[in-house]
N, C-alpha and C. Protein backbone atom coordinates (compact mmCIF):
# COMPACT_ATOMS: atom_id res chain seq x y z
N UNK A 1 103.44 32.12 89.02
CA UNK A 1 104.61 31.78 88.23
C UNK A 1 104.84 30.28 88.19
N UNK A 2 103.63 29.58 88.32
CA UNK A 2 104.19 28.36 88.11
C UNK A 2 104.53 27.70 86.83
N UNK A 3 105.60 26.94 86.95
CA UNK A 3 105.92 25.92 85.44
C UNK A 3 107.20 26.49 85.40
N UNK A 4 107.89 27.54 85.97
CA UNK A 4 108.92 28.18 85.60
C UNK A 4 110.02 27.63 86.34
N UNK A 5 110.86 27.19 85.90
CA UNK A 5 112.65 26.95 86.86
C UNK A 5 112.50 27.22 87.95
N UNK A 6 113.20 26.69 88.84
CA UNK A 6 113.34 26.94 90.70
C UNK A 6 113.71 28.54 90.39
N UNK A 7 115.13 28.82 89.21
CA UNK A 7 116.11 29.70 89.26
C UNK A 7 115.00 31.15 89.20
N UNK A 8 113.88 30.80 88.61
CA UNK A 8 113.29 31.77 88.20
C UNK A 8 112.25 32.35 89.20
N UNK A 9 111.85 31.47 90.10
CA UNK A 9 110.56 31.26 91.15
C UNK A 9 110.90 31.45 92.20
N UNK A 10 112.28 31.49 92.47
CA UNK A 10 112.79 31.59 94.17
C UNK A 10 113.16 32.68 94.31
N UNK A 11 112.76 33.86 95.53
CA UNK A 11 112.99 34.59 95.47
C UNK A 11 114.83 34.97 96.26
N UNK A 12 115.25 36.22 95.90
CA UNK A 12 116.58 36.12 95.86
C UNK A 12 116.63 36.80 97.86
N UNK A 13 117.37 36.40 98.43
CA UNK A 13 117.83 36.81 99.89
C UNK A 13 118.12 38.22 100.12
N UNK A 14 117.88 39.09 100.84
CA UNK A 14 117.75 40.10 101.44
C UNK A 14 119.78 40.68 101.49
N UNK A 15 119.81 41.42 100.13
CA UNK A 15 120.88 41.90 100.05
C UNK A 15 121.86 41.14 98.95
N UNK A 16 121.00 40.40 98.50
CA UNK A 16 121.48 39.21 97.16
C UNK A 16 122.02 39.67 95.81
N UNK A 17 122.67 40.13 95.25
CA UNK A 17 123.04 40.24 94.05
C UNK A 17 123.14 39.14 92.85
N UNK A 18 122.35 39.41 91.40
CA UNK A 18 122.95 38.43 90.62
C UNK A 18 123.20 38.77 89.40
N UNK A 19 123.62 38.49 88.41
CA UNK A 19 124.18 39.25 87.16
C UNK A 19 123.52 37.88 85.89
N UNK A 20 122.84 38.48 85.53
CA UNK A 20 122.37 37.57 84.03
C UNK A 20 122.87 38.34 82.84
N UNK A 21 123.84 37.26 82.75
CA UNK A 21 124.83 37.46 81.66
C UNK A 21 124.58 36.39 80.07
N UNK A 22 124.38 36.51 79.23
CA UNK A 22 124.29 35.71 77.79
C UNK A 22 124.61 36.03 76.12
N UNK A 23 124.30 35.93 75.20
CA UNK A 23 124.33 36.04 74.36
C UNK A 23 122.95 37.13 74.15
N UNK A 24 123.19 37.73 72.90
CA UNK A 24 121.86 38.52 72.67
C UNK A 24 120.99 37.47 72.15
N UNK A 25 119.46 37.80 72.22
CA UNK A 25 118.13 37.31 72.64
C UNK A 25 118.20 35.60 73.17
N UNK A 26 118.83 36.12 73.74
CA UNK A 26 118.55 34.60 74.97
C UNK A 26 117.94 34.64 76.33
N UNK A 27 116.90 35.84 75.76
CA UNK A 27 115.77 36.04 77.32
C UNK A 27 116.57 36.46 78.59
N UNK A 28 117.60 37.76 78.56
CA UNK A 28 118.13 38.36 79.72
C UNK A 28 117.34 39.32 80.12
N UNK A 29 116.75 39.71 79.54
CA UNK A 29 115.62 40.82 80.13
C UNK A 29 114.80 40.05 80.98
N UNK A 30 113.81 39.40 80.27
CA UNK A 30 112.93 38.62 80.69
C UNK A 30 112.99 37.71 82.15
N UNK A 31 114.67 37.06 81.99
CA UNK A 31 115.40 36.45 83.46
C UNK A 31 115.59 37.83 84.48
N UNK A 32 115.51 38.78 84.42
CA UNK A 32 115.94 39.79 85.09
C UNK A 32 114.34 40.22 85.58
N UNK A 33 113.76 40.39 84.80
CA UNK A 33 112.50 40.95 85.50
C UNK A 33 111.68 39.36 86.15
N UNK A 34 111.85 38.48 85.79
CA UNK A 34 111.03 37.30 86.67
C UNK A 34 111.52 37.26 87.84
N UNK A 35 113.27 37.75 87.83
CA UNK A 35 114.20 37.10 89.49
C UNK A 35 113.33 38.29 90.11
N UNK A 36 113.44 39.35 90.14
CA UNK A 36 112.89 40.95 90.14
C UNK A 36 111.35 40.64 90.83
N UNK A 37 110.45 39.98 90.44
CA UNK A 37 109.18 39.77 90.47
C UNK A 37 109.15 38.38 91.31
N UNK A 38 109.68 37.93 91.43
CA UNK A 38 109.47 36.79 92.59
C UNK A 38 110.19 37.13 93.84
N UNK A 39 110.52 37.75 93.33
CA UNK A 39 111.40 38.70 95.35
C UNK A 39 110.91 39.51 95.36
N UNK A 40 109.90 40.52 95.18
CA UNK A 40 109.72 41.43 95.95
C UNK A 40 108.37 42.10 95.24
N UNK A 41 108.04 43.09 96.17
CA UNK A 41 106.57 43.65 95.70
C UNK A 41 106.82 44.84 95.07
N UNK A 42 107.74 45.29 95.07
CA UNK A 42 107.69 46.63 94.82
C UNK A 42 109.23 46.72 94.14
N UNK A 43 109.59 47.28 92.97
CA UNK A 43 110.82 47.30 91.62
C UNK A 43 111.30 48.64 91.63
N UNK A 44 112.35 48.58 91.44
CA UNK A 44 113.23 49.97 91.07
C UNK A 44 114.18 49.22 89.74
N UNK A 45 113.35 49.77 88.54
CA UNK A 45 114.71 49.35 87.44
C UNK A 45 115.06 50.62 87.11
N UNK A 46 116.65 50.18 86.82
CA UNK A 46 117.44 51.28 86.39
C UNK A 46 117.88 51.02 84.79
N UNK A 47 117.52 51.87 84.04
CA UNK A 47 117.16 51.16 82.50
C UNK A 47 118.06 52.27 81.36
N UNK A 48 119.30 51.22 80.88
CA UNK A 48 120.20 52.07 79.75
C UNK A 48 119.41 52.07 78.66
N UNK A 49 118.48 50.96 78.32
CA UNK A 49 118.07 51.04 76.76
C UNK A 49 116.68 50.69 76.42
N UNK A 50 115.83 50.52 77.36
CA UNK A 50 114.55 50.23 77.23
C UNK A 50 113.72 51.84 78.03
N UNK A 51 112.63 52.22 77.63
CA UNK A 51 111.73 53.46 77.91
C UNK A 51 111.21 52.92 78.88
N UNK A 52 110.67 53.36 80.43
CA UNK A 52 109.77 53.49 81.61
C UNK A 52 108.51 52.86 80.80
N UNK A 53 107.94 53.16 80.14
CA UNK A 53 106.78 52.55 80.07
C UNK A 53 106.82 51.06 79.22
N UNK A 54 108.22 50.45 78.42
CA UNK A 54 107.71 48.99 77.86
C UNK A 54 107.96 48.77 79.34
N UNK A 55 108.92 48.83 79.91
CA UNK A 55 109.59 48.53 81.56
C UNK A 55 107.99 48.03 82.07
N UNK A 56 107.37 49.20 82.43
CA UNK A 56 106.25 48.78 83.34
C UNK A 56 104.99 47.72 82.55
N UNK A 57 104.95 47.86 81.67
CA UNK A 57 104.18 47.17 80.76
C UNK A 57 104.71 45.78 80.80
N UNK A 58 105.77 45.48 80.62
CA UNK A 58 106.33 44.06 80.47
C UNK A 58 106.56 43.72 81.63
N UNK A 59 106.33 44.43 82.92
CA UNK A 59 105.96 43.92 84.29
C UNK A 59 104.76 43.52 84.89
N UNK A 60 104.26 44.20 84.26
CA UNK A 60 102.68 44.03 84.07
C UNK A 60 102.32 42.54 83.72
N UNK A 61 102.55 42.41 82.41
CA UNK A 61 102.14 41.13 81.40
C UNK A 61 102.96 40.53 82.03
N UNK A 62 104.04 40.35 82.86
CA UNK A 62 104.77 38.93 83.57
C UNK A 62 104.39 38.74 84.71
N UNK A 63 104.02 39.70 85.42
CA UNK A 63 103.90 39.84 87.26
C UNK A 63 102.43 40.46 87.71
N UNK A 64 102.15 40.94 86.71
CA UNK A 64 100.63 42.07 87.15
C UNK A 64 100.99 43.05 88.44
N UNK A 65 101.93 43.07 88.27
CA UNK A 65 102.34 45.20 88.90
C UNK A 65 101.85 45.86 88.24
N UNK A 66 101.29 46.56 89.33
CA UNK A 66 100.34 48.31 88.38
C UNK A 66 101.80 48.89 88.75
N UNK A 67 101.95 50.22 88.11
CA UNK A 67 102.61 51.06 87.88
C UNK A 67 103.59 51.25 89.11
N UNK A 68 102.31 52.05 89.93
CA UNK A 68 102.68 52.58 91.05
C UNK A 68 103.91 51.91 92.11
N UNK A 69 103.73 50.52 91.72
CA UNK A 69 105.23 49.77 92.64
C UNK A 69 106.18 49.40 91.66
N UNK A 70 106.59 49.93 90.32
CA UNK A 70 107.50 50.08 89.31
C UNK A 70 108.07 51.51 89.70
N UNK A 71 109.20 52.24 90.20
CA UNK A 71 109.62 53.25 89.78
C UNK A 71 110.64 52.42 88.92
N UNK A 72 111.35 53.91 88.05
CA UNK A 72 112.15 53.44 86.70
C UNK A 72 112.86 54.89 86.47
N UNK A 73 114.70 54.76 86.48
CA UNK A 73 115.73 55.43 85.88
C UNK A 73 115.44 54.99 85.06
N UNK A 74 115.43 55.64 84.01
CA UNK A 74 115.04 56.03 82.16
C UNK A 74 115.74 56.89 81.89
N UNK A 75 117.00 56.31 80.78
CA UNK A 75 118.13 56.48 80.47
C UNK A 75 118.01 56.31 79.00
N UNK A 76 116.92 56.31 78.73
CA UNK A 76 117.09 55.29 77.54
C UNK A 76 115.78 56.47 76.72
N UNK A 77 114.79 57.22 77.62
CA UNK A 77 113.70 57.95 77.00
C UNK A 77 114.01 59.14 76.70
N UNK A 78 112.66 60.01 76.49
CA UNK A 78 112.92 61.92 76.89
C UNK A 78 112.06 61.82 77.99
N UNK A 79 112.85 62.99 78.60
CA UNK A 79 111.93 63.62 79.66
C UNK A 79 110.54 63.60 79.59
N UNK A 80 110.14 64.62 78.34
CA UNK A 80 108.86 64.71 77.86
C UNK A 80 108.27 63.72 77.27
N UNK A 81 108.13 62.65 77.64
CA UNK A 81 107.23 61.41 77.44
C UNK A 81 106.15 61.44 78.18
N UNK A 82 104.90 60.97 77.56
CA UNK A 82 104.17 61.51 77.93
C UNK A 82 103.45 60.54 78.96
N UNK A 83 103.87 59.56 78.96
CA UNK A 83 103.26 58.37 79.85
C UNK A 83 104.46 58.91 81.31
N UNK A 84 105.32 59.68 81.60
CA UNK A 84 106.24 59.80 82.29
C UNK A 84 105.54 61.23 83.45
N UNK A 85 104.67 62.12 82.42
CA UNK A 85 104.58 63.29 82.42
C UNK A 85 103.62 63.30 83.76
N UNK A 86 104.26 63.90 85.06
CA UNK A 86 103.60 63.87 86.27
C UNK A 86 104.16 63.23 87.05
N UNK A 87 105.00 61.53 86.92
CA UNK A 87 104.90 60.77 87.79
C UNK A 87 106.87 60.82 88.34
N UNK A 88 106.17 61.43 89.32
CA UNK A 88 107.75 60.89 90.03
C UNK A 88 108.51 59.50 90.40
N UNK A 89 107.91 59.02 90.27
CA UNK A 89 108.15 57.56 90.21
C UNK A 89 109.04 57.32 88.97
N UNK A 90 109.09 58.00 88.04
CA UNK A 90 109.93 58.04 86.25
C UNK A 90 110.95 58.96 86.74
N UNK A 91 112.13 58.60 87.03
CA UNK A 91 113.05 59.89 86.93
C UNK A 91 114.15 60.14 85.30
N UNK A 92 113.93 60.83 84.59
CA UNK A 92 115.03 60.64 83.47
C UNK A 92 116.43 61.15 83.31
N UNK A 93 117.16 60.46 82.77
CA UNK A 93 118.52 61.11 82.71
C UNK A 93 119.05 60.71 80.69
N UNK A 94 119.38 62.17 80.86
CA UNK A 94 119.21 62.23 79.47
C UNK A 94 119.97 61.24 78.73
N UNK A 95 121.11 60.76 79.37
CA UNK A 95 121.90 59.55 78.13
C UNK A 95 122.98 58.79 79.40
N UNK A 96 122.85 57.25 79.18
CA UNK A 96 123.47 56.06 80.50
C UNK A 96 124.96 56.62 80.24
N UNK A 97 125.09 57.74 79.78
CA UNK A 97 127.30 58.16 79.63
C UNK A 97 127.21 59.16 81.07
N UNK A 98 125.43 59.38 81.79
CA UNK A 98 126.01 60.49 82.47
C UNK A 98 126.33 59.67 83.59
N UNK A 99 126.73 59.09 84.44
CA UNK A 99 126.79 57.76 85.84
C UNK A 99 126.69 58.75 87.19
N UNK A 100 126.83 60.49 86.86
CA UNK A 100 126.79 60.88 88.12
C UNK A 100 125.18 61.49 88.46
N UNK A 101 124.58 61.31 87.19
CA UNK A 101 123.45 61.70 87.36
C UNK A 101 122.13 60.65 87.28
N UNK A 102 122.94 59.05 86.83
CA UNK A 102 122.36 58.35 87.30
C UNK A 102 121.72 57.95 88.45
N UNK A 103 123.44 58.00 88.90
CA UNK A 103 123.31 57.74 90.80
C UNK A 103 122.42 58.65 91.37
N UNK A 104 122.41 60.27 91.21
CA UNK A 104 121.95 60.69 91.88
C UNK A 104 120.28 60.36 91.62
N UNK A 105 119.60 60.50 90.39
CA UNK A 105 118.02 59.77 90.19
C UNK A 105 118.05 58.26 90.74
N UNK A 106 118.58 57.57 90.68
CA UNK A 106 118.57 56.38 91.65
C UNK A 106 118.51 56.61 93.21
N UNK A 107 119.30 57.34 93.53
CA UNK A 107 118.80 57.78 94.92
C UNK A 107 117.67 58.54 95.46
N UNK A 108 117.83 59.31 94.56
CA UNK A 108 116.51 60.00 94.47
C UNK A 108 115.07 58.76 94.81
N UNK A 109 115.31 57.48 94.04
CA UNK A 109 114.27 57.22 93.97
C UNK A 109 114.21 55.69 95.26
N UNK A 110 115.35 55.57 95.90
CA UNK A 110 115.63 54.60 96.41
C UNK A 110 114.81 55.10 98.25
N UNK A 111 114.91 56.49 97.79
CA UNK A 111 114.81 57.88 99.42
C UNK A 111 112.97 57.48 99.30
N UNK A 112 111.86 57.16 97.99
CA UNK A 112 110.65 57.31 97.76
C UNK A 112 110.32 55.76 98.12
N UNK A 113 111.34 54.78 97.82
CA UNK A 113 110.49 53.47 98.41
C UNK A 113 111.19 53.28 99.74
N UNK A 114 111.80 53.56 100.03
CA UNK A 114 112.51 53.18 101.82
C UNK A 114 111.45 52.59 102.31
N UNK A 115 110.39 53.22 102.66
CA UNK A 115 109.60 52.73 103.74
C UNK A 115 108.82 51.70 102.97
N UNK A 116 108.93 51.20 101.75
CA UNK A 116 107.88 49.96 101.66
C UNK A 116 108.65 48.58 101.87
N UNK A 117 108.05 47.51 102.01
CA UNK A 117 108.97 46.53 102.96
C UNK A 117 109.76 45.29 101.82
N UNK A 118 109.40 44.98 100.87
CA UNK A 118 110.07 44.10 99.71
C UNK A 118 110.12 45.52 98.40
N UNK A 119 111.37 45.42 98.82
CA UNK A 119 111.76 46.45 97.26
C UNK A 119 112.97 45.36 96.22
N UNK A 120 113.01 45.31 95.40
CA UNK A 120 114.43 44.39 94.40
C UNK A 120 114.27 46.09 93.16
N UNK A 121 115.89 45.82 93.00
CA UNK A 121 116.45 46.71 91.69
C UNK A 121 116.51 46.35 90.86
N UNK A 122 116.41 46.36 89.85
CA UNK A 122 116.89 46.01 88.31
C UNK A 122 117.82 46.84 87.83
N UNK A 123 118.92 46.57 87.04
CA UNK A 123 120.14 47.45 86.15
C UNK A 123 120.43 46.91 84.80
N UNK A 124 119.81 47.36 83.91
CA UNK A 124 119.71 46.77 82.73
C UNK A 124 120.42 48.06 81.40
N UNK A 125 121.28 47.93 80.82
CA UNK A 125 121.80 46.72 80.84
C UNK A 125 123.19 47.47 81.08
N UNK A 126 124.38 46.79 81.81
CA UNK A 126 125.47 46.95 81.60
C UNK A 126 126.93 47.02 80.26
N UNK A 127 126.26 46.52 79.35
CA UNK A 127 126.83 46.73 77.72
C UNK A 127 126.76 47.92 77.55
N UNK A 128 125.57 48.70 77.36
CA UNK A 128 125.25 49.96 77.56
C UNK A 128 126.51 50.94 77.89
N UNK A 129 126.52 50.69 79.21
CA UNK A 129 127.58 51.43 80.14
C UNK A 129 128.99 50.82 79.45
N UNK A 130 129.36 50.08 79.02
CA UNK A 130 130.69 49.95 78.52
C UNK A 130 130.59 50.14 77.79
N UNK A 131 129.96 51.22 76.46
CA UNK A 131 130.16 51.87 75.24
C UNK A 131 130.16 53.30 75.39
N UNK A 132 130.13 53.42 76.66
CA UNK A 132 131.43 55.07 77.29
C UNK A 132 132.25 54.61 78.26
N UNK A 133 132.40 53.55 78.96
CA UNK A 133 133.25 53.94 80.16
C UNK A 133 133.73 52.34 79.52
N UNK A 134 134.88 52.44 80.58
CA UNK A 134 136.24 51.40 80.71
C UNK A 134 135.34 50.32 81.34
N UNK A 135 135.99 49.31 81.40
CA UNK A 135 135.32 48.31 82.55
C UNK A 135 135.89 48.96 83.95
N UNK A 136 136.42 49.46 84.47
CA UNK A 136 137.75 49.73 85.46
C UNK A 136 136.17 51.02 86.12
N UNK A 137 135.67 51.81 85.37
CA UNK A 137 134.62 52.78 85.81
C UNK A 137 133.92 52.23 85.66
N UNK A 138 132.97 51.29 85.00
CA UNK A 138 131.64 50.69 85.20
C UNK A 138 132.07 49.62 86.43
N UNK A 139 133.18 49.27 87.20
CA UNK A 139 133.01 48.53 88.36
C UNK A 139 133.11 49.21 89.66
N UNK A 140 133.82 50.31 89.33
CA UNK A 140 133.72 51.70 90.42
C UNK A 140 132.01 51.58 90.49
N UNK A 141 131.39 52.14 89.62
CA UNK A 141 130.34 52.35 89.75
C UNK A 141 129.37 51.51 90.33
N UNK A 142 129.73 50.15 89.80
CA UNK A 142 128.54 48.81 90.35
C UNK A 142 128.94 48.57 91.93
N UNK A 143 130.28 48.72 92.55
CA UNK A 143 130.30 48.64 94.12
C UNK A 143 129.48 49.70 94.52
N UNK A 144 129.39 51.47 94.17
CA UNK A 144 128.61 52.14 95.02
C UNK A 144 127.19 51.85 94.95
N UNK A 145 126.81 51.26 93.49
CA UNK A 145 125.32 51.10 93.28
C UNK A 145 124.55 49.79 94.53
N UNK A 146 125.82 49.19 94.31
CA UNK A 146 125.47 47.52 94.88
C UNK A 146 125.74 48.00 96.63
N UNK A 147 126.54 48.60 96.89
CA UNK A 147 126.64 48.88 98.60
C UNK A 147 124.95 49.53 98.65
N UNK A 148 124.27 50.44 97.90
CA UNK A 148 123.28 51.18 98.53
C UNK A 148 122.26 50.20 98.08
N UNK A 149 121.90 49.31 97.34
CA UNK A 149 121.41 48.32 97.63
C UNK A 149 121.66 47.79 98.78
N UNK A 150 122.57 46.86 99.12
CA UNK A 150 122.54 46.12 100.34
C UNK A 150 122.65 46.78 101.45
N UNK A 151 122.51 47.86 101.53
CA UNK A 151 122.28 48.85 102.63
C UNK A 151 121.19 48.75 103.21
N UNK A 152 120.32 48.76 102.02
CA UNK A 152 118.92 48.86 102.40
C UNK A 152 118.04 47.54 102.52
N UNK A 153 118.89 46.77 102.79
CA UNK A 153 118.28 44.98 102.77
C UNK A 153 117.60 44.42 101.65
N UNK A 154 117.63 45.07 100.46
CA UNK A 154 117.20 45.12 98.71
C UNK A 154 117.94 44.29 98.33
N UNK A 155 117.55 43.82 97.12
CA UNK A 155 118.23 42.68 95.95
C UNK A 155 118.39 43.48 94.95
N UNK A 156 119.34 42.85 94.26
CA UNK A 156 119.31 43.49 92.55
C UNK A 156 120.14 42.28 92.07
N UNK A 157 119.41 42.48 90.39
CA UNK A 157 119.32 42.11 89.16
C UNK A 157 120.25 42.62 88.49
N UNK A 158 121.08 42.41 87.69
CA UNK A 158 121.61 43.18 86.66
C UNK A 158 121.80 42.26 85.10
N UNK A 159 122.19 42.94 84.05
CA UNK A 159 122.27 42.12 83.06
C UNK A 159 123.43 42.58 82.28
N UNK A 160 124.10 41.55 81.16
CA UNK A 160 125.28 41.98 80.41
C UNK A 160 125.19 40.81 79.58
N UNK A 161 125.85 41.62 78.17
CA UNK A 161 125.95 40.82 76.96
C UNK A 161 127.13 39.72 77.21
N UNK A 162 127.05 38.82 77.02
CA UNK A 162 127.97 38.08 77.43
C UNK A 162 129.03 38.16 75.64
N UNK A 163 128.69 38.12 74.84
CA UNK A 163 129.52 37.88 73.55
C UNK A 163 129.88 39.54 73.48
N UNK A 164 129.41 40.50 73.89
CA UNK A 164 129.89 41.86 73.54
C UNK A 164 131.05 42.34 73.86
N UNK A 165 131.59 41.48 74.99
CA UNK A 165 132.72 41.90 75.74
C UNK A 165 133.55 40.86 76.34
N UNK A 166 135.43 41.52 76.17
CA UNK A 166 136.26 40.53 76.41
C UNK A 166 135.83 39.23 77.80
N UNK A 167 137.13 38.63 77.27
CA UNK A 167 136.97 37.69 79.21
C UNK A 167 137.54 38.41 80.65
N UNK A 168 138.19 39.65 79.65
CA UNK A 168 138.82 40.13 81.65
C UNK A 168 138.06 41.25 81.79
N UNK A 169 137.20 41.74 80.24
CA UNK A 169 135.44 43.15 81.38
C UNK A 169 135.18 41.96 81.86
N UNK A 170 134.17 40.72 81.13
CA UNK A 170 133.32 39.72 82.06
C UNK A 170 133.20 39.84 83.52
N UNK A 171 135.05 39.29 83.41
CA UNK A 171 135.91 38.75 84.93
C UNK A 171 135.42 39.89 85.70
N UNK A 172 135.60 41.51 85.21
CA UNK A 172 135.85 42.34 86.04
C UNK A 172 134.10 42.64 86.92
N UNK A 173 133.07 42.68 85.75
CA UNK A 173 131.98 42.68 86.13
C UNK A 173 131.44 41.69 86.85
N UNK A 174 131.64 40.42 86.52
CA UNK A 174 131.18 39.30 87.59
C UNK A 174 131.70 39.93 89.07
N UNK A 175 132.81 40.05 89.31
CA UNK A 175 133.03 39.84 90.73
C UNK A 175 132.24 40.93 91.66
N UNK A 176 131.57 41.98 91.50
CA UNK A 176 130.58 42.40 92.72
C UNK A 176 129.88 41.85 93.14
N UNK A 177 128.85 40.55 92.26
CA UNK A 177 127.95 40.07 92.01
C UNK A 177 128.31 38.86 93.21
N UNK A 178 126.86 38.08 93.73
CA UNK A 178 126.89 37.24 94.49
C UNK A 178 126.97 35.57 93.39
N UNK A 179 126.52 36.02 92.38
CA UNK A 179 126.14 35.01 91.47
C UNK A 179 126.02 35.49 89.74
N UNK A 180 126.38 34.55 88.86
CA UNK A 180 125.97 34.61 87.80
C UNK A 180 124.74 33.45 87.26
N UNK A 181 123.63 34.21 86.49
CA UNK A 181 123.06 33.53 86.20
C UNK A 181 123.39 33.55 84.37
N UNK A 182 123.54 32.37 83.50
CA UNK A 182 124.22 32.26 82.03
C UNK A 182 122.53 31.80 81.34
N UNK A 183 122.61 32.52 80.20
CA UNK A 183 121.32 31.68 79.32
C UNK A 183 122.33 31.46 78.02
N UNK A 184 121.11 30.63 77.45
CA UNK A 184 122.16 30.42 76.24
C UNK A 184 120.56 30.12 75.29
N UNK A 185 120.96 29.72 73.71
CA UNK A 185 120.11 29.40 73.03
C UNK A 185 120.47 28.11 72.39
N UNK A 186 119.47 27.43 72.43
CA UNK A 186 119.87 25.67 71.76
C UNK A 186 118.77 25.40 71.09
N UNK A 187 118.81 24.57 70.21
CA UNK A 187 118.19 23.81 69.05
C UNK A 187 116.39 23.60 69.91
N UNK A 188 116.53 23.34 71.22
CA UNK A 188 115.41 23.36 71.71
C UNK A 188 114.93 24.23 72.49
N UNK A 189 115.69 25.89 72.79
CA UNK A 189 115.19 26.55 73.06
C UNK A 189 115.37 27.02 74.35
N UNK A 190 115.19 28.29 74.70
CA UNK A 190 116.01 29.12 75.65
C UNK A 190 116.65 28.26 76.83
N UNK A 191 118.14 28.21 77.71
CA UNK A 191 117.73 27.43 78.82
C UNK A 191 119.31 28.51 79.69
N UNK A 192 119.07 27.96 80.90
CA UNK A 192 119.53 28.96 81.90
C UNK A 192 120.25 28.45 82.95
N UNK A 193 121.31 28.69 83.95
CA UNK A 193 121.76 27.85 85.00
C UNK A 193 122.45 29.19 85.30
N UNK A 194 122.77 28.58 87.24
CA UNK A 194 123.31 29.37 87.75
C UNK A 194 124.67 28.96 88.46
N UNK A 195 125.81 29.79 88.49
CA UNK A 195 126.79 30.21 88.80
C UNK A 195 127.65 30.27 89.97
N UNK A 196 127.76 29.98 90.99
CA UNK A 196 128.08 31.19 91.95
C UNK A 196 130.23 31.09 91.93
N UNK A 197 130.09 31.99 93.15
CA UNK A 197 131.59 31.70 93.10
C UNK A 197 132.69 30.66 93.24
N UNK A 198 131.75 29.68 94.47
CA UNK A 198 132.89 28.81 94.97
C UNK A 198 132.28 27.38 93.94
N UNK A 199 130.73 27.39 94.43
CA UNK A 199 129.59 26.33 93.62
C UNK A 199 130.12 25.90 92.61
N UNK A 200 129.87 24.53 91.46
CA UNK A 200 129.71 24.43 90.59
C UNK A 200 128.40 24.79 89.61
N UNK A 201 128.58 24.75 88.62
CA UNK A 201 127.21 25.17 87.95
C UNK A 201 126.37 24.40 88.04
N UNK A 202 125.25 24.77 88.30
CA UNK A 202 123.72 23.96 88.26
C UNK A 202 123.97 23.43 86.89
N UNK A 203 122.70 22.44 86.91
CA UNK A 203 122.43 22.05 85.37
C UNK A 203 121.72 23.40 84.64
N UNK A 204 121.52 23.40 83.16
CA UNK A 204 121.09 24.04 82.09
C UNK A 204 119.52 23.45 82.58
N UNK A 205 118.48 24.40 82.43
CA UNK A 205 116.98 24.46 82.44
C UNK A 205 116.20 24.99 81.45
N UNK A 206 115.81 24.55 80.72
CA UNK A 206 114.97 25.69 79.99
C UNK A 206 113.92 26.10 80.69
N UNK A 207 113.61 27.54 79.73
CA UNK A 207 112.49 28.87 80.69
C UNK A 207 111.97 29.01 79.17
C-alpha cells in the first residue's frame, strides 16, 4: 500500500472504531475497505447495499485477500447466489430493515473467526439503515454492534452519506465512533482527513 495517506496505511488499534462519512462518490467504500485491509488479516463486512462477491473481489484487487479471510453479511444479495452457494463464510439476510437478523448472522459469523488473531469489521453502509429506522434505532443498534466488536479486541469501519442526512442523525451517529474520517471531492480530486473528538482536524490529503 504504498503512496497512500498515513490515514489510509496505519493500521487502526485493537478495539478502534471509525466512521467514514462524505458526500456520494467521494471514495467511502474504497476508505473503508483500505482502513479494513491495513489492520488486519482477516475481514468481516457487514454489507446493506453491495453483494458478497463485488465485496470480496474489490478486496481482492485492493489487498489480495482470497476469499476465505473475507466473511460477508449480505443484505444487499439472494440467498441463492451462486458464488455464495456452499460457503458459510456468506451469511444472507434477506433485506438491511431486518437488524434482528442481522445481528444474529453477524454473530453467527464473528463465533467462525474468534480464533484467528487480526480480524477488522466493515458496516457499510449506514444510509441504508436510516431508510427504515429512526436515527434513535440505528444508534441502539451501532452500541450493541460496536460493544461485540470491542469485545473481541477487533476494529471496525463503518460508512455514512454525509449529505443524505440531517446535522442531529450525523451528531447522533458520530458519537459511538472513536473518530470520523470526512472525504470530500475538489477540482483536484478525491481528498480525506480525520476527525476525532477532542483533536482538531488533520489537514485534507488526497487518496
Amino acid at each position: 500500500m504504498s503512496g497512500l495517506p498515513a490515514l489510509l496505511s496505519e493500521p487502526l488499534s485493537p478495539g478502534e472504531s471509525l466512521l467514514v462519512s462524505g458526500p456520494p462518490m467521494t471514495g467511502k467504500y474504497t476508505v473503508m475497505l483500505r482502513l479494513l485491509a491495513a489492520t488486519a488479516d482477516d475481514l468481516i463486512v457487514v454489507s446493506t447495499d453491495t453483494q458478497a462477491a463485488t465485496i470480496r473481489r474489490d478486496v481482492h484487487e485492493l489487498a489480495g485477500f482470497p476469499s476465505e479471510s473475507v466473511g460477508v453479511v449480505d443484505c444487499a444479495g439472494s440467498a441463492g447466489d451462486a458464488d455464495a452457494d456452499g460457503d458459510d463464510l456468506v451469511r444472507h439476510v434477506g433485506s438491511p430493515e431486518n437488524l434482528t437478523q442481522l445481528g444474529i448472522q453477524f454473530t453467527t459469523l464473528t463465533e467462525q473467526f474468534e480464533d484467528r488473531e487480526h480480524v477488522a469489521v466493515g458496516l457499510s453502509s449506514l444510509s441504508t439503515l436510516l431508510m427504515y429506522w429512526d436515527a434513535q434505532r440505528v444508534y441502539q443498534f451501532l452500541r450493541v454492534f460496536l460493544d461485540r466488536v470491542e469485545d473481541l479486541s477487533w476494529s471496525c469501519v463503518s460508512v455514512v452519506g454525509s449529505t443524505m442526512h440531517d446535522e442531529q442523525t450525523l451528531h447522533t451517529l458520530y458519537d459511538p465512533f472513536d473518530a470520523i474520517i470526512e472525504t470530500r471531492e475538489t477540482d483536484d480530486g478525491r481528498e480525506l482527513r480525520r476527525r476525532g473528538r477532542l483533536d482538531a482536524p488533520t489537514d485534507w490529503e488526497a487518496f
